[in-house]
C-alpha atoms as a PDB file:
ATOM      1  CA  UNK A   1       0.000   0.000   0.000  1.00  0.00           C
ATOM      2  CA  UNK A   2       1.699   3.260  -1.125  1.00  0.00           C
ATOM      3  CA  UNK A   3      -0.072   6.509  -0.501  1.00  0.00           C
ATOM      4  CA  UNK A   4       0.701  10.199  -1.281  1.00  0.00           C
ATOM      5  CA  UNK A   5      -1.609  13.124   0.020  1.00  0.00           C
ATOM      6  CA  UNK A   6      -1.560  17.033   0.882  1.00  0.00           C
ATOM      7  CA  UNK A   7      -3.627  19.534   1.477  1.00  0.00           C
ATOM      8  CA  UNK A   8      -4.144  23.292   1.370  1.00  0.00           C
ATOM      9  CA  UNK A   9      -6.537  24.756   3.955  1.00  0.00           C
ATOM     10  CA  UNK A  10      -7.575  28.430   4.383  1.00  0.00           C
ATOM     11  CA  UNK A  11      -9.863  29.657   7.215  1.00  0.00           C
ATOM     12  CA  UNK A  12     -10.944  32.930   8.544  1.00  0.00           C
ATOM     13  CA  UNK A  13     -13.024  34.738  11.508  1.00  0.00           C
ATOM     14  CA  UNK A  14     -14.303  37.741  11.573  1.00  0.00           C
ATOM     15  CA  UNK A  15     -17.882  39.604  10.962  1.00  0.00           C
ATOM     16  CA  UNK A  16     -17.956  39.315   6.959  1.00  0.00           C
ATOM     17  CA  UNK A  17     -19.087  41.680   4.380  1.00  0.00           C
ATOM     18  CA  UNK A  18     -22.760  42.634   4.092  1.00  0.00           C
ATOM     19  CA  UNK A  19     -23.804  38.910   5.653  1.00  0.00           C
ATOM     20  CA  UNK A  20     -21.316  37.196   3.294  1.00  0.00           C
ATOM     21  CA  UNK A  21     -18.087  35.685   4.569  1.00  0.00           C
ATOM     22  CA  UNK A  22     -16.219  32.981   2.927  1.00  0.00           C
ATOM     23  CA  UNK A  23     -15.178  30.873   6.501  1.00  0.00           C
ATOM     24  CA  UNK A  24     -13.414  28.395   5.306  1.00  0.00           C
ATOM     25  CA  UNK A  25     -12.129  26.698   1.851  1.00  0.00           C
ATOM     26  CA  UNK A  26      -9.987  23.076   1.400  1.00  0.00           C
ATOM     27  CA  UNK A  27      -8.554  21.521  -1.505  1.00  0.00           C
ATOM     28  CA  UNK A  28      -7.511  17.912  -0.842  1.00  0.00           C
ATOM     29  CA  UNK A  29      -5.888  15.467  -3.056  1.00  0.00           C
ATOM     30  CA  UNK A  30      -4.270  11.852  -2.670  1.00  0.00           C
ATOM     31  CA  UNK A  31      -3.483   8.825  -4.322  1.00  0.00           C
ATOM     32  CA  UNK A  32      -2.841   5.456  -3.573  1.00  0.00           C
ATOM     33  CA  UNK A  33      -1.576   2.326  -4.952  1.00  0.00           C
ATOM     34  CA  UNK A  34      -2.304  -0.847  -3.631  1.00  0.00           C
ATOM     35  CA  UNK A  35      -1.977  -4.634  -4.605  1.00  0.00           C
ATOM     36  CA  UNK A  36      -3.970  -7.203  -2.724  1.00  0.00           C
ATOM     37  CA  UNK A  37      -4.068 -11.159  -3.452  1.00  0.00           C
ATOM     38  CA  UNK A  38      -7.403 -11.314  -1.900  1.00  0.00           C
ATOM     39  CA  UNK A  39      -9.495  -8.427  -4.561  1.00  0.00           C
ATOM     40  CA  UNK A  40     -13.179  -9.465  -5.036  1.00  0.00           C
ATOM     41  CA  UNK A  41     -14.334  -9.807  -8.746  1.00  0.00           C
ATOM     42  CA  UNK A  42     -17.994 -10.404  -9.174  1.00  0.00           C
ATOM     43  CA  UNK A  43     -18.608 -13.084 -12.268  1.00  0.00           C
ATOM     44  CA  UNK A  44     -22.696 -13.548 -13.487  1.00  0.00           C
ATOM     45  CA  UNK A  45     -23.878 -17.336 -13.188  1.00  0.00           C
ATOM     46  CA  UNK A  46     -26.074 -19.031 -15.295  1.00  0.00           C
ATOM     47  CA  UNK A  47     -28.558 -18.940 -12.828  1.00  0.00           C
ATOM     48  CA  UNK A  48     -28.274 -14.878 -13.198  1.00  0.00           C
ATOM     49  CA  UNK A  49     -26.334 -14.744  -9.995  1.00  0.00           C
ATOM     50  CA  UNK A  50     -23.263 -13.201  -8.665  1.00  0.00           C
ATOM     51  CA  UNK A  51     -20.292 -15.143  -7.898  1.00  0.00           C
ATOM     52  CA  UNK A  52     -17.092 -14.018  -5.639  1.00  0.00           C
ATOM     53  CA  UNK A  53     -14.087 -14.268  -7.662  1.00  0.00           C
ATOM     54  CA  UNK A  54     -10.500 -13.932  -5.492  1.00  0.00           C
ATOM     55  CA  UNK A  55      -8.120 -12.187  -7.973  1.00  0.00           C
ATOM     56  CA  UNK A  56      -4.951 -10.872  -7.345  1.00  0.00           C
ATOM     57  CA  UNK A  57      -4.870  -7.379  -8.426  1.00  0.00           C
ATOM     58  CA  UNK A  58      -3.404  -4.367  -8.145  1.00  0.00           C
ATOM     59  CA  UNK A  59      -5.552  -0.477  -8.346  1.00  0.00           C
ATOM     60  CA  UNK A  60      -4.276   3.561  -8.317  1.00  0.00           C
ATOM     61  CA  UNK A  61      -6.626   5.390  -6.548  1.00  0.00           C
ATOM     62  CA  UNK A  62      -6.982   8.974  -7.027  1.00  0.00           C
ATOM     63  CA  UNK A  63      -9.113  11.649  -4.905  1.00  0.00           C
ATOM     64  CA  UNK A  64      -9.588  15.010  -5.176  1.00  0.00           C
ATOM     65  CA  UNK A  65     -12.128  17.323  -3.055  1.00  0.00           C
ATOM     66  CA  UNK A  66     -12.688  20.647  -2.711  1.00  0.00           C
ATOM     67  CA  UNK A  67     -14.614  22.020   0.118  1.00  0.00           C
ATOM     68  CA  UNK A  68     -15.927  26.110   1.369  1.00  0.00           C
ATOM     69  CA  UNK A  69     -17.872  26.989   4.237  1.00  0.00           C
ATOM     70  CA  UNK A  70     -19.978  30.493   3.564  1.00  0.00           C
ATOM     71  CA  UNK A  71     -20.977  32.487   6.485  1.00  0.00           C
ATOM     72  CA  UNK A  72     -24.312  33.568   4.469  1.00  0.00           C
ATOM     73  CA  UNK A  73     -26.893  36.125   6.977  1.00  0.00           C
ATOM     74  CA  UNK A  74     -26.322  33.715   9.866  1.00  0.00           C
ATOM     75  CA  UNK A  75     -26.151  30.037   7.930  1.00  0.00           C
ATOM     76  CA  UNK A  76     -23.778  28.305   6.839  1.00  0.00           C
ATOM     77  CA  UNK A  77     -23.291  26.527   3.451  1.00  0.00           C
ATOM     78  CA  UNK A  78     -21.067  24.124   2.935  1.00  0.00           C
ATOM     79  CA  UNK A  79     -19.980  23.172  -0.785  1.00  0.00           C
ATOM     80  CA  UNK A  80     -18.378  19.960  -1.480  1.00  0.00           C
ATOM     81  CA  UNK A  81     -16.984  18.982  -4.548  1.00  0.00           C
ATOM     82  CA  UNK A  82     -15.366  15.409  -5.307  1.00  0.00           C
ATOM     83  CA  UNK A  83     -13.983  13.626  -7.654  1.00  0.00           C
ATOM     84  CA  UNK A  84     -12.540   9.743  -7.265  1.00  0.00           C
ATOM     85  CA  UNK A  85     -10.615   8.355 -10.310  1.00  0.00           C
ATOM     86  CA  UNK A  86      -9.878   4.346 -10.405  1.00  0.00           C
ATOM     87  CA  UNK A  87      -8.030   1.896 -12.312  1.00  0.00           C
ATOM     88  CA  UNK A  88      -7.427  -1.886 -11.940  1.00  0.00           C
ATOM     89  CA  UNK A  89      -5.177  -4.138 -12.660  1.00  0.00           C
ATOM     90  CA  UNK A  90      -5.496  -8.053 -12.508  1.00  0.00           C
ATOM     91  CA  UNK A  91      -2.582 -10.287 -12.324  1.00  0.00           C
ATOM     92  CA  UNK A  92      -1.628 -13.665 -13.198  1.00  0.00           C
ATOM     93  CA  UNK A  93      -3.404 -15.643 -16.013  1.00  0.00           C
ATOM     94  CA  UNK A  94      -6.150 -13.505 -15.678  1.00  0.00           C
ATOM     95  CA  UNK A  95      -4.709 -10.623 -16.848  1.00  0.00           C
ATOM     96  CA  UNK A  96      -6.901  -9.687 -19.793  1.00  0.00           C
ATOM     97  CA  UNK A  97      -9.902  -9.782 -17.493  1.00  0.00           C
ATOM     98  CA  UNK A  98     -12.179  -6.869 -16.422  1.00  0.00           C
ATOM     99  CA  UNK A  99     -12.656  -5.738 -12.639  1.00  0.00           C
ATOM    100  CA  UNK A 100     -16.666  -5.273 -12.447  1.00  0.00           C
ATOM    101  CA  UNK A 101     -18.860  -3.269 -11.113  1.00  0.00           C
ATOM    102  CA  UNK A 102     -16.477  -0.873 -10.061  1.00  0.00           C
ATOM    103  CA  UNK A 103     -16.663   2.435 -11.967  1.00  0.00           C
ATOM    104  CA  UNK A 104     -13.523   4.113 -13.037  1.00  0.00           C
ATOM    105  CA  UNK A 105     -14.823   7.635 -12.037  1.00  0.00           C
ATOM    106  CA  UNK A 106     -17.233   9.060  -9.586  1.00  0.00           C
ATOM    107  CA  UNK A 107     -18.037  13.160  -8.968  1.00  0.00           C
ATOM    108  CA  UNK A 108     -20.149  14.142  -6.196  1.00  0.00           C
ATOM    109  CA  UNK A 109     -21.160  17.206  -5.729  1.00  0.00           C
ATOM    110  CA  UNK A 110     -22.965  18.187  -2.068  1.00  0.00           C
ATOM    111  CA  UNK A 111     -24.938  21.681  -0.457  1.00  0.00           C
ATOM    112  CA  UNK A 112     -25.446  21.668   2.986  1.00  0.00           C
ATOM    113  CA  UNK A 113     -27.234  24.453   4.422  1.00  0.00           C
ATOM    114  CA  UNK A 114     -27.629  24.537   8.343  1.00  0.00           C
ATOM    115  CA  UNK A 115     -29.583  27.418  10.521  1.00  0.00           C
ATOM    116  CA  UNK A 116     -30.316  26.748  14.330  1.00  0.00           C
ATOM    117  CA  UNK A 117     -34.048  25.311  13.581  1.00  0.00           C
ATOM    118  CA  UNK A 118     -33.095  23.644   9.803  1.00  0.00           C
ATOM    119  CA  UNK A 119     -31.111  21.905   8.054  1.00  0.00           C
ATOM    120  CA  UNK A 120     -31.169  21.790   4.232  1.00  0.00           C
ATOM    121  CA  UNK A 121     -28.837  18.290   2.401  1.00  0.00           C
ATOM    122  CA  UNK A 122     -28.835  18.144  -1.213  1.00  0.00           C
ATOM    123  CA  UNK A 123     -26.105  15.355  -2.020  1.00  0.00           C
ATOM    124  CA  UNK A 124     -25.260  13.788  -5.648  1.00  0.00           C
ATOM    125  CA  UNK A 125     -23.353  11.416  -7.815  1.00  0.00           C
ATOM    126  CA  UNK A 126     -22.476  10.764 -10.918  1.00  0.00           C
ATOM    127  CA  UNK A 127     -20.800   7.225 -11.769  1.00  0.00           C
ATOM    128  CA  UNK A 128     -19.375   5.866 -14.818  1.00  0.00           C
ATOM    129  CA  UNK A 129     -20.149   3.024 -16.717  1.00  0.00           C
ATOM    130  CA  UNK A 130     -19.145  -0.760 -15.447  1.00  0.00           C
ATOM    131  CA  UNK A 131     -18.176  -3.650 -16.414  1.00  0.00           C
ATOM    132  CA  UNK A 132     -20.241  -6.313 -15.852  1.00  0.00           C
ATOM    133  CA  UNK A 133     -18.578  -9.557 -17.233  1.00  0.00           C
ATOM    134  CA  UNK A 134     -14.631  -9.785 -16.512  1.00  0.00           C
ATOM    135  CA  UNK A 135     -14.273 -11.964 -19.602  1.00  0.00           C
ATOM    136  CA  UNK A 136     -15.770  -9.241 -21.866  1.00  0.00           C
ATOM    137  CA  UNK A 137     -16.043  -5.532 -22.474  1.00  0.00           C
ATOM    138  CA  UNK A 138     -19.712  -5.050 -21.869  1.00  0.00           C
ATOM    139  CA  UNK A 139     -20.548  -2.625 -19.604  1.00  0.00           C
ATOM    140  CA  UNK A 140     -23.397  -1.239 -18.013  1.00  0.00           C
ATOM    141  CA  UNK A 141     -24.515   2.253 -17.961  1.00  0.00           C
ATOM    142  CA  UNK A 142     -23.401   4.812 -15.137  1.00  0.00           C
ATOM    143  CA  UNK A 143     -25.584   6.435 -13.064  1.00  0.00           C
ATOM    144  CA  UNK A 144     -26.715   9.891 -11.768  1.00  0.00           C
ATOM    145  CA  UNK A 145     -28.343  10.141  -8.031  1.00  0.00           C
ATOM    146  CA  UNK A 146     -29.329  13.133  -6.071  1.00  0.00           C
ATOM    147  CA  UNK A 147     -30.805  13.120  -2.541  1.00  0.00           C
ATOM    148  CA  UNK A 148     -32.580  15.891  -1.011  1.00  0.00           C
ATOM    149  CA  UNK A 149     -32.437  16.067   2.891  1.00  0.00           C
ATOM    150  CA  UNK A 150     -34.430  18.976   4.943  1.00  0.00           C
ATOM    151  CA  UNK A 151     -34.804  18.949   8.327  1.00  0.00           C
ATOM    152  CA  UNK A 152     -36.547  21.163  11.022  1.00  0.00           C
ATOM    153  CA  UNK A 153     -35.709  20.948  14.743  1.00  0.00           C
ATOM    154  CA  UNK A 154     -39.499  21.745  16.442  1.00  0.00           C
ATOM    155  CA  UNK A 155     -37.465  21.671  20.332  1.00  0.00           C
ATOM    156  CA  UNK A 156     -34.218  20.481  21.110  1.00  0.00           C
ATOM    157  CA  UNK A 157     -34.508  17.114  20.893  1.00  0.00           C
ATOM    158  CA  UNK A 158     -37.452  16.858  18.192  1.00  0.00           C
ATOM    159  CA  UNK A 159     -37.268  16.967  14.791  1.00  0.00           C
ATOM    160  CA  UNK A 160     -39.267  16.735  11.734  1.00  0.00           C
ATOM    161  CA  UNK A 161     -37.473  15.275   8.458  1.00  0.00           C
ATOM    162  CA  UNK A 162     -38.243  14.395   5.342  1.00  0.00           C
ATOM    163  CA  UNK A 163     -35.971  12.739   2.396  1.00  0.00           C
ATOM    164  CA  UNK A 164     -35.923  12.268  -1.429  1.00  0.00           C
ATOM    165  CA  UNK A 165     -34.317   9.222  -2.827  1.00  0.00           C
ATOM    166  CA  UNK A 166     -33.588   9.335  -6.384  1.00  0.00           C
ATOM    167  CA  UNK A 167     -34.310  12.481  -6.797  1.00  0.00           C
ATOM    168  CA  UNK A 168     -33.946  12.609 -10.360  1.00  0.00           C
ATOM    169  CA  UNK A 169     -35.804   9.870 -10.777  1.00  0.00           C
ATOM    170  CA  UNK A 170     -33.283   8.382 -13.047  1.00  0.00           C
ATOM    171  CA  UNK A 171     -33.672   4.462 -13.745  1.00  0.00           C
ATOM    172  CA  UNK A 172     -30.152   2.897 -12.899  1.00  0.00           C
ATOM    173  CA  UNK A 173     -29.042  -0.372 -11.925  1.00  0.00           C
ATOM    174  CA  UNK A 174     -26.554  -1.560  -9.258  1.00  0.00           C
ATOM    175  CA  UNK A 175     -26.173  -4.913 -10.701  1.00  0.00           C
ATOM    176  CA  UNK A 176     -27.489  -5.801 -14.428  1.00  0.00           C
ATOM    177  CA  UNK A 177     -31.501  -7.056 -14.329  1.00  0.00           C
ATOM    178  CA  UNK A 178     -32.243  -5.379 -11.434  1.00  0.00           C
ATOM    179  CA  UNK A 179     -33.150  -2.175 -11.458  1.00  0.00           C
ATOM    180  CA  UNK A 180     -33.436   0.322  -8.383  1.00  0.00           C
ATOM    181  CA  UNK A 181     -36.562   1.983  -7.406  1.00  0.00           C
ATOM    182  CA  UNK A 182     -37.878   5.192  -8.831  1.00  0.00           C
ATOM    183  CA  UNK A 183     -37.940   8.552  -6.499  1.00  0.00           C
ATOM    184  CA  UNK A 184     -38.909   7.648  -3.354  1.00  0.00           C
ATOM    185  CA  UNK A 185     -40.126   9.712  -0.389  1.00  0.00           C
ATOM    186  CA  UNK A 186     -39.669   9.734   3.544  1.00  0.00           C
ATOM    187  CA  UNK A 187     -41.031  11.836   6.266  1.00  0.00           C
ATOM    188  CA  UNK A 188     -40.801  11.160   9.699  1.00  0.00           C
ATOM    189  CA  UNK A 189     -40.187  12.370  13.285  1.00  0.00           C
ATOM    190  CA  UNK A 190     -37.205  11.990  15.107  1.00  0.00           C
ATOM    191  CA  UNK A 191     -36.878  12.284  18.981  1.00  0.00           C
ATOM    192  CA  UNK A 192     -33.186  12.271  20.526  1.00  0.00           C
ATOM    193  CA  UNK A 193     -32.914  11.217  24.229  1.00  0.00           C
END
């Protein structure tokens, strides 16, 4: 396992400008290499099932993220940007194979917005394509999710939240034939003791 990293950070205090202050902003980035004996490849059955495959591989993993904190009238928002870059490589006789189900890239990109009485999530990702056989190039298609998070603190220990799955309502696929739900809603209480 090799691993290189470093980061910039930049914070500030102070009153702002007009209800606008930029408190914080990060910029992260690492990458690591790492060979393993023991790497899971997933291999369709007959049956349409998934079978565990040990492989000896090796992957480079590369992260980036870039994160701000806005002082904005009293709230803060929090912008998070990622992106996640991966490659595999498979040793042995089995070198020509694929690693599935494992996209090569991933962005996210995440608003928070928090008062003292809310709380406003709005989280998303985009994934590329897969592979879904190791012995062949087929892949399927990537995937775009969003989820949409508000919550409202009635007392200070009782909350009323709601969430949005899917929020896009994008059909996508974890594993080929079976699809994910739609957009899908959730409300709810929550009581902290």
């Amino acid at each position: 396992h090799t691993e290189l990293a470093g980061e910039f950070e930049f914070r500030q205090s102070g009153p702002g400008l007009n209800g606008f202050s930029v408190r914080s902003f990060s910029f992260k980035s690492r990458g690591i290499i790492e060979t393993n004996n023991n790497f899971h490849n997933y291999v369709p059955t007959e049956e349409n099932l998934l079978r565990i495959d040990t492989v000896s591989a090796s992957f480079f993993n590369s992260k980036t993220e870039i994160v701000t904190n806005i002082l904005l009238y009293g709230q803060i928002l929090r912008i998070q940007l990622i992106y996640d870059f991966f490659r595999y490589y498979i040793h042995g006789s089995n070198s020509h194979d694929y690693i599935t189900y494992r996209p090569e890239n991933i962005i996210s990109f995440n608003l928070a917005l928090s008062g003292s009485r809310f709380e406003f999530l709005w989280n998303n990702s985009i994934n590329s394509d897969v592979y879904i056989d190791p012995e062949s190039s087929r892949k399927m298609k990537g995937m775009v999710d969003g989820e949409l998070n508000i919550n409202f603190r009635v007392y200070d220990s009782f909350y009323i939240y709601s969430r949005v799955n899917n929020l896009y309502n994008e059909p996508y696929s974890l594993r080929e034939g079976y699809p994910e739900p739609g957009r899908r809603y959730f409300f709810g209480l929550r009581v902290i003791i």
